[in-house]
Protein backbone atom coordinates (compact mmCIF):
# COMPACT_ATOMS: atom_id res chain seq x y z
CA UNK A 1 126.34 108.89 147.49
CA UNK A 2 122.67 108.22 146.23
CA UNK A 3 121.36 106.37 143.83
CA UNK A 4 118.13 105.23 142.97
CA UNK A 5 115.81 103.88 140.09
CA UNK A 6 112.56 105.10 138.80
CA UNK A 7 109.92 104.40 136.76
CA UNK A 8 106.19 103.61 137.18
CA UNK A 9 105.34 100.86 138.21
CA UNK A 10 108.52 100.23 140.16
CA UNK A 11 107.21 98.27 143.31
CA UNK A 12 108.24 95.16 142.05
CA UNK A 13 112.30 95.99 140.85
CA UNK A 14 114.73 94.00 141.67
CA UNK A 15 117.04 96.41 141.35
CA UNK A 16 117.39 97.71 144.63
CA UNK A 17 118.52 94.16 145.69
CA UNK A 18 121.56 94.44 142.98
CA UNK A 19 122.59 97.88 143.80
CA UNK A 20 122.39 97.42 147.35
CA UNK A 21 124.63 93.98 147.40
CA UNK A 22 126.86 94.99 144.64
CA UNK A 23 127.92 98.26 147.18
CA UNK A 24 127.64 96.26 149.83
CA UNK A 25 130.74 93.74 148.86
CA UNK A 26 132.48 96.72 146.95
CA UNK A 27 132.34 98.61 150.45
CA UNK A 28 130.25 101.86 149.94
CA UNK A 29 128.17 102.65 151.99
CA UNK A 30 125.79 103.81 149.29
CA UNK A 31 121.71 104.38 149.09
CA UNK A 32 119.72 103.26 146.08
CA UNK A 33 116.40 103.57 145.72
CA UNK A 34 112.68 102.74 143.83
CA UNK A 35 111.09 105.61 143.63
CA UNK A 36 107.55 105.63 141.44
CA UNK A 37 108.69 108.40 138.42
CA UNK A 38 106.11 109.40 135.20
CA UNK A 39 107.35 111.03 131.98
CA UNK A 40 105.91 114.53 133.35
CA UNK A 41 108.14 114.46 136.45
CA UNK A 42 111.27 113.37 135.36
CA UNK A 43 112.71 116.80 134.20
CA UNK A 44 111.86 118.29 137.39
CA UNK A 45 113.11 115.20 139.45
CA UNK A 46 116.75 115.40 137.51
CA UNK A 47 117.41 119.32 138.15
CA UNK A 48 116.29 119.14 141.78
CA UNK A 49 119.25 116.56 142.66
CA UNK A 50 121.56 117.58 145.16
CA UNK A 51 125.35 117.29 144.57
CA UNK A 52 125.73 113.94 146.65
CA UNK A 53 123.60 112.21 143.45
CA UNK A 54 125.43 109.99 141.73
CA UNK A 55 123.47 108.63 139.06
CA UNK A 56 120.32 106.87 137.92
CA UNK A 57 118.70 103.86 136.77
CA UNK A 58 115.61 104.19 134.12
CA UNK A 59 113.07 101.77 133.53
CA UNK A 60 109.86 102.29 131.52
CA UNK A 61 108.53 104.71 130.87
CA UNK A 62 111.36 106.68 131.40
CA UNK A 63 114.47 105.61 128.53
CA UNK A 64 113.57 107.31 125.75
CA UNK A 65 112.11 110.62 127.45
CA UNK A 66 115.36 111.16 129.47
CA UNK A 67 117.71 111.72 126.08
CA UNK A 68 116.80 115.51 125.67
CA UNK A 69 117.87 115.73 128.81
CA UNK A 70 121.50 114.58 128.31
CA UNK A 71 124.86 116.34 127.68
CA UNK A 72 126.51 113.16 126.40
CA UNK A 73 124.89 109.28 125.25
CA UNK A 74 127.35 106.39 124.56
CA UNK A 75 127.11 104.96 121.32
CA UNK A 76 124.31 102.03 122.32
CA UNK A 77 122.33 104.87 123.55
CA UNK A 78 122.86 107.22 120.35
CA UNK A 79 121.97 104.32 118.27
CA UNK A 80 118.55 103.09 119.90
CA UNK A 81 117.14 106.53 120.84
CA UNK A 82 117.24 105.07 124.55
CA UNK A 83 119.20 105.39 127.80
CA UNK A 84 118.56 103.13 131.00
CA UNK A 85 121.65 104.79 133.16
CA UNK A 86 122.35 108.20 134.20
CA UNK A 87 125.87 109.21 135.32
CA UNK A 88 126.37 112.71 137.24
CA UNK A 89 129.34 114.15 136.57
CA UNK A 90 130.54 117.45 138.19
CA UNK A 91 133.61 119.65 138.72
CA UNK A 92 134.12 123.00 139.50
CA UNK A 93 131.68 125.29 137.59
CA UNK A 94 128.63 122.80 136.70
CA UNK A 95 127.02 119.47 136.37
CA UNK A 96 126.52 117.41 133.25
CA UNK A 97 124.47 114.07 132.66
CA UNK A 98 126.29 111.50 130.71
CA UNK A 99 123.96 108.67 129.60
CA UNK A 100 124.09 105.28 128.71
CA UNK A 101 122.52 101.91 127.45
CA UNK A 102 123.26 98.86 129.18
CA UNK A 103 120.54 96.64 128.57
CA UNK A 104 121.85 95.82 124.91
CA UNK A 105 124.99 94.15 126.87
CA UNK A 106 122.41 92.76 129.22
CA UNK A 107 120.51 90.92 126.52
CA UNK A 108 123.54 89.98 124.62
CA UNK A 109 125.62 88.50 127.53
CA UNK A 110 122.29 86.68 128.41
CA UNK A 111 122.51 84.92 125.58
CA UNK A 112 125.80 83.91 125.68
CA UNK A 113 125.66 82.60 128.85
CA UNK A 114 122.59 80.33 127.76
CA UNK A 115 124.76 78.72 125.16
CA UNK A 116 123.48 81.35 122.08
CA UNK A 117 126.32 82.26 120.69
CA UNK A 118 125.29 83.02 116.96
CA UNK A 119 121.82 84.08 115.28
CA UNK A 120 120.56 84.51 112.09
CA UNK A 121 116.87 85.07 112.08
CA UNK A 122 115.37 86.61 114.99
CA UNK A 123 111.88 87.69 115.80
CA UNK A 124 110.79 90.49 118.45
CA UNK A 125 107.77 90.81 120.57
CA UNK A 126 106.92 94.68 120.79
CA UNK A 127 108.26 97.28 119.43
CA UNK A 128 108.98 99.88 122.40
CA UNK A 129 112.29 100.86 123.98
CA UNK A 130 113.91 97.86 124.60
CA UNK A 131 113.17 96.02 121.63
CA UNK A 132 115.05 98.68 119.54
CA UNK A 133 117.85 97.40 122.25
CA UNK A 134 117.39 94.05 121.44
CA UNK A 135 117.68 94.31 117.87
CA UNK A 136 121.02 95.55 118.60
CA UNK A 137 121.66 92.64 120.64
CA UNK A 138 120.71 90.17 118.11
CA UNK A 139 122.93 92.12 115.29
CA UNK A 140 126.26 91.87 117.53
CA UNK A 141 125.08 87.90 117.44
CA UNK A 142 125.01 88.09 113.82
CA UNK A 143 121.55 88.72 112.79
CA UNK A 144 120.49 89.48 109.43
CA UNK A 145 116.43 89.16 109.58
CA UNK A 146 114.72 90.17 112.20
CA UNK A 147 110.73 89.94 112.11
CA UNK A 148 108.82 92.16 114.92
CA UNK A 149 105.69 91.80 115.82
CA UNK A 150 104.35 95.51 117.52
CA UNK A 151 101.25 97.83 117.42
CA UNK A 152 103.02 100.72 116.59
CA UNK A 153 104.10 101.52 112.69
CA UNK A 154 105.84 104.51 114.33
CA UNK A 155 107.68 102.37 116.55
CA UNK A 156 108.31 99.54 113.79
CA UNK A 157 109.60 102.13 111.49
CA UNK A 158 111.73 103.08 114.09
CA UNK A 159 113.23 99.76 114.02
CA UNK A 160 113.71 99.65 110.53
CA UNK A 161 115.91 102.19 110.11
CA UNK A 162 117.99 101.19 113.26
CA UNK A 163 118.15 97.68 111.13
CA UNK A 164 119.06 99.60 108.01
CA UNK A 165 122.35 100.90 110.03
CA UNK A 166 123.16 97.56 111.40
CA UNK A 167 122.94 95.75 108.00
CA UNK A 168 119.58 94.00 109.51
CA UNK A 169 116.76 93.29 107.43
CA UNK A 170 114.00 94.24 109.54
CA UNK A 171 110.34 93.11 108.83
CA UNK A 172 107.23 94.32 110.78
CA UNK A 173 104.48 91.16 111.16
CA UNK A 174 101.03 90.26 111.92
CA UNK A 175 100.46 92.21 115.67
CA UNK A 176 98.28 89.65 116.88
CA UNK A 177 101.14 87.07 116.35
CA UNK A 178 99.95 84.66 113.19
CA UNK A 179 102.40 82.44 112.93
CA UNK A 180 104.02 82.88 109.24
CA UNK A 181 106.15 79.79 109.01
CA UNK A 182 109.31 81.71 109.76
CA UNK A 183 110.98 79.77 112.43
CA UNK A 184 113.95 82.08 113.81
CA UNK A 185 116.71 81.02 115.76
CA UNK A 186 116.04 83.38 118.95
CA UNK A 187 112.75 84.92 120.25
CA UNK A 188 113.18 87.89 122.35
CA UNK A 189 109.82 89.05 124.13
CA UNK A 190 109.87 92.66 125.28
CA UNK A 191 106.11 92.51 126.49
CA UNK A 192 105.36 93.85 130.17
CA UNK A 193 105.24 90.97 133.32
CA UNK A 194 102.10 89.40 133.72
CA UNK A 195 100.80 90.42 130.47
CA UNK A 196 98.25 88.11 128.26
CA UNK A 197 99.72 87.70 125.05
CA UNK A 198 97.87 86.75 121.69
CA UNK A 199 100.77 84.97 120.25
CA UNK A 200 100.27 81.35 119.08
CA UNK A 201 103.82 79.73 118.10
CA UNK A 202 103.82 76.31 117.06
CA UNK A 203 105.18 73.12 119.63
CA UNK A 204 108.26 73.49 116.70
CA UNK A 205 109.14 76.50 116.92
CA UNK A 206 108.70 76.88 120.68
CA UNK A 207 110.92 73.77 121.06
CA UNK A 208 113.61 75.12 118.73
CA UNK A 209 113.69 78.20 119.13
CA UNK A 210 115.72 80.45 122.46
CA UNK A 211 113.26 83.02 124.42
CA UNK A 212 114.63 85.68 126.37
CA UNK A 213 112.05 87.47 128.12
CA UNK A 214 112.72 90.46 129.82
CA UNK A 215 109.77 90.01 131.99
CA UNK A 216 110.83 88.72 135.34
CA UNK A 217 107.63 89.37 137.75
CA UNK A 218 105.43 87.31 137.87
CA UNK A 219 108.00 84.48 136.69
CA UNK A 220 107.09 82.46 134.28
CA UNK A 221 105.35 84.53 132.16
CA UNK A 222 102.23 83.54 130.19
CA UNK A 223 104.75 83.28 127.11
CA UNK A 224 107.85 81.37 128.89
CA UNK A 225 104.92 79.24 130.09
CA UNK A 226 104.11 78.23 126.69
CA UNK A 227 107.87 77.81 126.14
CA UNK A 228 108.56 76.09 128.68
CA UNK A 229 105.41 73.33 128.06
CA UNK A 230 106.78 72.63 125.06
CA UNK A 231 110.03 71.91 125.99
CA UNK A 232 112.10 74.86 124.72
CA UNK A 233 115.03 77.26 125.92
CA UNK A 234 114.05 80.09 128.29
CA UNK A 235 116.35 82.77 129.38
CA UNK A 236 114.67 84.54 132.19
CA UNK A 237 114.58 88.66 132.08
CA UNK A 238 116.25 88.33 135.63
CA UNK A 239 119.48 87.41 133.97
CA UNK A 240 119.23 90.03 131.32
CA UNK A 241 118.30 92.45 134.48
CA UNK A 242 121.70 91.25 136.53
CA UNK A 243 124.14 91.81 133.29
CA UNK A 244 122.60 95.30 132.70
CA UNK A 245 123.27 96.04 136.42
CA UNK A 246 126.56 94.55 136.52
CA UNK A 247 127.61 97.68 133.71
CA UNK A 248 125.43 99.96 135.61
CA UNK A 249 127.59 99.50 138.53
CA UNK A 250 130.73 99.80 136.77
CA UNK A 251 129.54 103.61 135.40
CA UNK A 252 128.45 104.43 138.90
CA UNK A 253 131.04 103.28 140.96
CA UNK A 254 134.25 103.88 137.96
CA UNK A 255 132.67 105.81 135.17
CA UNK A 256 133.19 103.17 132.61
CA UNK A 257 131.31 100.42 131.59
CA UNK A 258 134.18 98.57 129.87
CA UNK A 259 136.42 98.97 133.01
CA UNK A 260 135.56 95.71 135.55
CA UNK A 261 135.23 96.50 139.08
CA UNK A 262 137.64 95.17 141.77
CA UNK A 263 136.98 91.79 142.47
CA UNK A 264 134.26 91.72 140.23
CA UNK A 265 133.60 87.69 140.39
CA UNK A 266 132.14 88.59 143.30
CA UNK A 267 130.42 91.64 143.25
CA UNK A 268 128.41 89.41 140.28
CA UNK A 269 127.85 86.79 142.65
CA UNK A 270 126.67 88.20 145.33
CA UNK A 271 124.21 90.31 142.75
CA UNK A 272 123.11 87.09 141.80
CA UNK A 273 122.20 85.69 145.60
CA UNK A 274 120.26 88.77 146.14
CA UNK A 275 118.10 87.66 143.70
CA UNK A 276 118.05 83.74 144.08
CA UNK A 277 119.72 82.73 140.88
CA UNK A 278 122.51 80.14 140.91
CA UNK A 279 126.39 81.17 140.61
């Protein structure tokens, strides 16, 4: 079967190195991919798959462009607007494309496994795809307040009225990062790897407050620099990255991404060796 994941820029995904040693312990002898996808290609790229494709991973700027695309979405998916996975599914008479959201899972186990295990005020840097996937995230926690900090009102709106679903008081705030005194429990950075930031968060709340960022090349970020100087919590985006894969592999290999794979302890490990993090 083949697999692969696309987006633009992809050079620098890691997964390849999940897919590749997840199949490798589960015993398929399956291909997975990177290959460099923009929004004008994708519908052509989907219809021209031959029946031996299995399914598809979506990174930016892909997730949200893929859903008109889609027979079925899972409910994380149906809620946030966005899908990251792409099942093919086919029997006798045609194909259909089931999609699905696994980074909310991603961010939330991340969390967990860092020791978060409750939230009440949150704040969220950008606004795009999967920020709307963290606030979802952050409302399983048990958010209520959620302040994000974006240069889109279309995108902050969008936010709003996922928040307004989820019982979340969602605020939009200064773009440029002012610091308003509001010192949240979590921080959850959706801005691109490498990029400069113009947010300037005081030694408190940098040392009080958790940051996940989903950036994971180059490692640290400028902002988990800042974190990390002032003595605060960091959860890498290569964590959130492995617990999104780990349910992408389960709706490849299974078709569900509640049903755990065989021997799943170490499928997860090995994902995690491919990439040089810890067991």
């Amino acid at each position: 079967m083949k697999l692969a994941v696309l987006g633009s820029p992809i050079a620098h995904s890691q997964s390849p190195a999940l897919h590749r040693a997840a199949y490798g312990v589960l015993g398929l002898d399956w291909e997975y991919e990177p290959i460099e996808m923009a929004a004008d290609g994708l519908i052509d790229f989907i219809g021209s798959r031959t029946s031996d494709w299995r399914g598809l991973s979506l990174t930016m700027p892909l997730k949200r462009d893929v859903m008109p695309l889609l027979d079925a979405v899972d409910n994380f998916a149906t809620l946030t607007g966005v899908a990251n996975t792409v099942l093919f599914a086919s029997d006798a008479e045609h194909r259909t494309l089931h999609g699905f959201n696994t980074d909310v899972v991603g961010i939330t186990n991340s969390f967990l496994s860092a020791g978060v295990r409750s939230v009440s005020i949150a704040r969220i840097l950008g606004a795009g795809a999967t920020a709307a996937s963290a606030l979802v995230a952050l409302a399983q926690l048990g958010a209520r307040r959620v302040v994000v900090s974006g240069r889109s009102p279309g995108n902050i709106l969008r936010l709003i009225e996922i928040g307004d679903i989820l019982g979340v008081d969602v605020q939009g705030a200064d773009p440029h990062g002012i610091e308003d005194g509001i010192v949240p429990d979590v921080v959850v950075s959706t801005l691109p790897g490498g990029a400069e930031h113009r947010y300037r968060f005081s030694v408190k709340m940098r040392s009080s407050a958790a940051l996940l960022d989903v950036a994971y090349d180059p490692w640290p970020s400028p902002l988990a620099a800042d974190w990390l100087e002032a003595g605060g919590t960091v959860v890498p985006g290569i964590e959130m990255l492995v617990n999104q894969a780990l349910v992408q592999v389960r709706i490849f290999v299974g078709g569900d991404p509640l049903q755990a794979l065989p021997a799943e302890g170490g499928v997860l490990a090995a994902m995690r060796r491919a990439v040089g993090l810890p067991n």
